[in-house]
Every structure is written in structure tokens, then in C-alpha cells.
C-alpha atoms as a PDB file:
ATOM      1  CA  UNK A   1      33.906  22.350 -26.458  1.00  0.00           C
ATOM      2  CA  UNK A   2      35.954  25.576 -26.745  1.00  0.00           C
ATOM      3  CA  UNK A   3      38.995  24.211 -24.385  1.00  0.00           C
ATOM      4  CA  UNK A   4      42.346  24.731 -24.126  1.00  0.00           C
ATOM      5  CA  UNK A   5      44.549  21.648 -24.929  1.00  0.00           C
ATOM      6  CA  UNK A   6      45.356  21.810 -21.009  1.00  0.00           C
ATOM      7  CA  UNK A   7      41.676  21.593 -20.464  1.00  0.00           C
ATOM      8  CA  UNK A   8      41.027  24.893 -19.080  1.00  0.00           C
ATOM      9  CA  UNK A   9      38.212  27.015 -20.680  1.00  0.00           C
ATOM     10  CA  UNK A  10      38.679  29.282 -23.026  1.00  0.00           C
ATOM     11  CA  UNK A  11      38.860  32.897 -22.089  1.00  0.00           C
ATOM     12  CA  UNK A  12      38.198  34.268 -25.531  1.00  0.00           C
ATOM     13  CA  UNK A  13      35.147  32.038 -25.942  1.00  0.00           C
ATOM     14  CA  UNK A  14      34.125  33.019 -22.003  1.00  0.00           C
ATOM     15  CA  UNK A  15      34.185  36.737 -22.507  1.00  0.00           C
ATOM     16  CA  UNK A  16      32.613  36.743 -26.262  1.00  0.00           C
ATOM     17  CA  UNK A  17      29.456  34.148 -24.603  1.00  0.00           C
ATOM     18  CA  UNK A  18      29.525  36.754 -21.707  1.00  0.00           C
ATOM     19  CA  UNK A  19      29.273  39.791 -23.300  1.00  0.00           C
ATOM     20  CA  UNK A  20      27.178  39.078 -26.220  1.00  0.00           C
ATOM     21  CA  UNK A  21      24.789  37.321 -23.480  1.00  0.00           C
ATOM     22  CA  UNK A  22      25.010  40.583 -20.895  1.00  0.00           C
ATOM     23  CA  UNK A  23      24.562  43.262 -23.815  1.00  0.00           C
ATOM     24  CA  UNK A  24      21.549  41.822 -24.789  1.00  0.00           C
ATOM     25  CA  UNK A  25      19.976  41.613 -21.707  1.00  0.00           C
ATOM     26  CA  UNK A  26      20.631  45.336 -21.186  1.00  0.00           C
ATOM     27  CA  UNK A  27      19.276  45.771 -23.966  1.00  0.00           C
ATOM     28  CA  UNK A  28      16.226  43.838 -23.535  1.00  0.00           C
ATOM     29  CA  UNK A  29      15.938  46.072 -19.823  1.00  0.00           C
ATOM     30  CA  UNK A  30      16.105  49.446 -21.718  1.00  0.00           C
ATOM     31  CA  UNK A  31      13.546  48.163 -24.258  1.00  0.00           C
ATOM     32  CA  UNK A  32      11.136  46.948 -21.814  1.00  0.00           C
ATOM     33  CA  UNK A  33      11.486  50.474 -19.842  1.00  0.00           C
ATOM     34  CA  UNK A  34      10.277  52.154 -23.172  1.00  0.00           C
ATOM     35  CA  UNK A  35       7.894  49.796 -23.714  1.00  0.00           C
ATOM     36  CA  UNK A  36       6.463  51.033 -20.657  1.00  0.00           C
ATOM     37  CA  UNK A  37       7.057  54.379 -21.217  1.00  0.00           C
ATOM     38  CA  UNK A  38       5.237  53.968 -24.516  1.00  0.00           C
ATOM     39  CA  UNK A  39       2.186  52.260 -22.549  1.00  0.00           C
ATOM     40  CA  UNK A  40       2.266  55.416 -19.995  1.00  0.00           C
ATOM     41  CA  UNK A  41       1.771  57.632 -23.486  1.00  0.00           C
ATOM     42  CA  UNK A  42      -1.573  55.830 -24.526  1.00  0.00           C
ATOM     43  CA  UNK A  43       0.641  54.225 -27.228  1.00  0.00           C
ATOM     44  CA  UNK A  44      -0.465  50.604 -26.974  1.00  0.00           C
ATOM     45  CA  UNK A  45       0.955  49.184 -30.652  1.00  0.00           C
ATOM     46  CA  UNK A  46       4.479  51.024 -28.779  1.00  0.00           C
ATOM     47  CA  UNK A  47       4.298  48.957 -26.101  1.00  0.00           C
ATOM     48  CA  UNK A  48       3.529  45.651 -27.620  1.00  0.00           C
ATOM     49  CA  UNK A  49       6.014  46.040 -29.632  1.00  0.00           C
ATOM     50  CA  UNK A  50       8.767  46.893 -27.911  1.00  0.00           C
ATOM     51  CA  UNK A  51       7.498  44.833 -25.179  1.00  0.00           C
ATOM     52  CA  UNK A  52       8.126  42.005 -28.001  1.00  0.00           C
ATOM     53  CA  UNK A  53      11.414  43.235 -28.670  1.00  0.00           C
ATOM     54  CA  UNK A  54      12.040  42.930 -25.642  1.00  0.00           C
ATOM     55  CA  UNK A  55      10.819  39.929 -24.461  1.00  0.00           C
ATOM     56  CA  UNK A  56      12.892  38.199 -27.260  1.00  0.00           C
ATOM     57  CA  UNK A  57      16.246  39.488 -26.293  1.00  0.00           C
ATOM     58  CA  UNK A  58      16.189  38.776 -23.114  1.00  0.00           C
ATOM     59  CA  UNK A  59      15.627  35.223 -23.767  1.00  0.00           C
ATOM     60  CA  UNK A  60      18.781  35.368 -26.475  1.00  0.00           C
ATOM     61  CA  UNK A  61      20.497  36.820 -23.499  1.00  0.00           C
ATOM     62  CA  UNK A  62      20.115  34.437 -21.261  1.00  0.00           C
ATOM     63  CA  UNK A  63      19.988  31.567 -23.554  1.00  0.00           C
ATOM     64  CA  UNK A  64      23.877  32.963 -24.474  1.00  0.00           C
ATOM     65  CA  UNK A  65      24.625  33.556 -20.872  1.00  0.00           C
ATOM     66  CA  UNK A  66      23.203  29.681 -19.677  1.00  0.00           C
ATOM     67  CA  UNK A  67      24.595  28.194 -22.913  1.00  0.00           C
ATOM     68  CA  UNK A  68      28.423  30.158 -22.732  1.00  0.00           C
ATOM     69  CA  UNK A  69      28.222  28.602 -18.922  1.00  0.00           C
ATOM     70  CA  UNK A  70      27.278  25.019 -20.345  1.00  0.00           C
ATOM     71  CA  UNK A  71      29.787  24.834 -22.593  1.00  0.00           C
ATOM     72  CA  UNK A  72      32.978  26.133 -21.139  1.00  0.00           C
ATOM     73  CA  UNK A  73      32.433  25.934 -17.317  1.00  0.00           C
ATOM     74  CA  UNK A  74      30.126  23.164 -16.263  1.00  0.00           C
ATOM     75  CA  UNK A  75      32.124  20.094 -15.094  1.00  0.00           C
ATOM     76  CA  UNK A  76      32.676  17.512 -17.347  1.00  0.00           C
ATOM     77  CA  UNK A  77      33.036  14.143 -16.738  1.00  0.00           C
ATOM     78  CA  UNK A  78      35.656  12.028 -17.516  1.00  0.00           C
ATOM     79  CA  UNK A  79      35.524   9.905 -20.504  1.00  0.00           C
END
């Protein structure tokens, strides 16, 4: 677990999970809007695959956001 030795998370860890995790998922937002603006252009091999693209990072992104948040912030019990 990326801890401090006083137990508190680590804010280093936090905001690299964080952003990596919220980048993406912008990305993965302005991907899907051209996907769809590629579908609007009667380009349907553009939309698939971007809409691919797409699809994929958002699950990174929230797989980083949900797994940043499951290491460093969800309680712990004690051992």
C-alpha cells in the first residue's frame, strides 16, 4: 500500500492515480465526441474506431480512478 509510515495516504501516489485516471477519461470523452462526429460524416470505419479507442480508455480511466481509491483511501482494517 503506498502509505506513509504514520499511516496516512500518500499524496504523491493520490495525485499521480488521480490524474493519470482523470486524463484518460477526458480523453476517452473527446474521442467518443469524434467518434460521433465521424459517424455524422458517413465515416463508419471512423467511428468504430475511435468509438474503440474510446471505449478502452475510459475503462483504464476508471479502472485507475477505482483502483488509486482502493489502494490509498479505502479503510483498512486492523491487523
Amino acid at each position: 500500500m503506498a502509505h506513509n509510515g504514520n499511516g496516512a495516504p500518500n499524496k504523491l501516489a493520490l495525485a499521480a492515480g488521480f490524474g493519470i485516471g482523470f486524463t484518460w477519461i477526458v480523453l476517452a470523452v473527446l474521442v467518443l465526441i469524434a467518434a460521433m462526429q465521424g459517424k455524422s460524416y458517413d465515416r463508419p470505419d471512423y467511428a468504430l474506431a475511435w468509438g474503440l479507442v474510446g471505449v478502452f480508455l475510459l475503462g483504464a480511466g476508471i479502472c485507475a480512478v477505482i483502483g488509486t481509491w482502493w489502494h490509498n483511501l479505502r479503510p483498512h482494517p486492523e491487523h
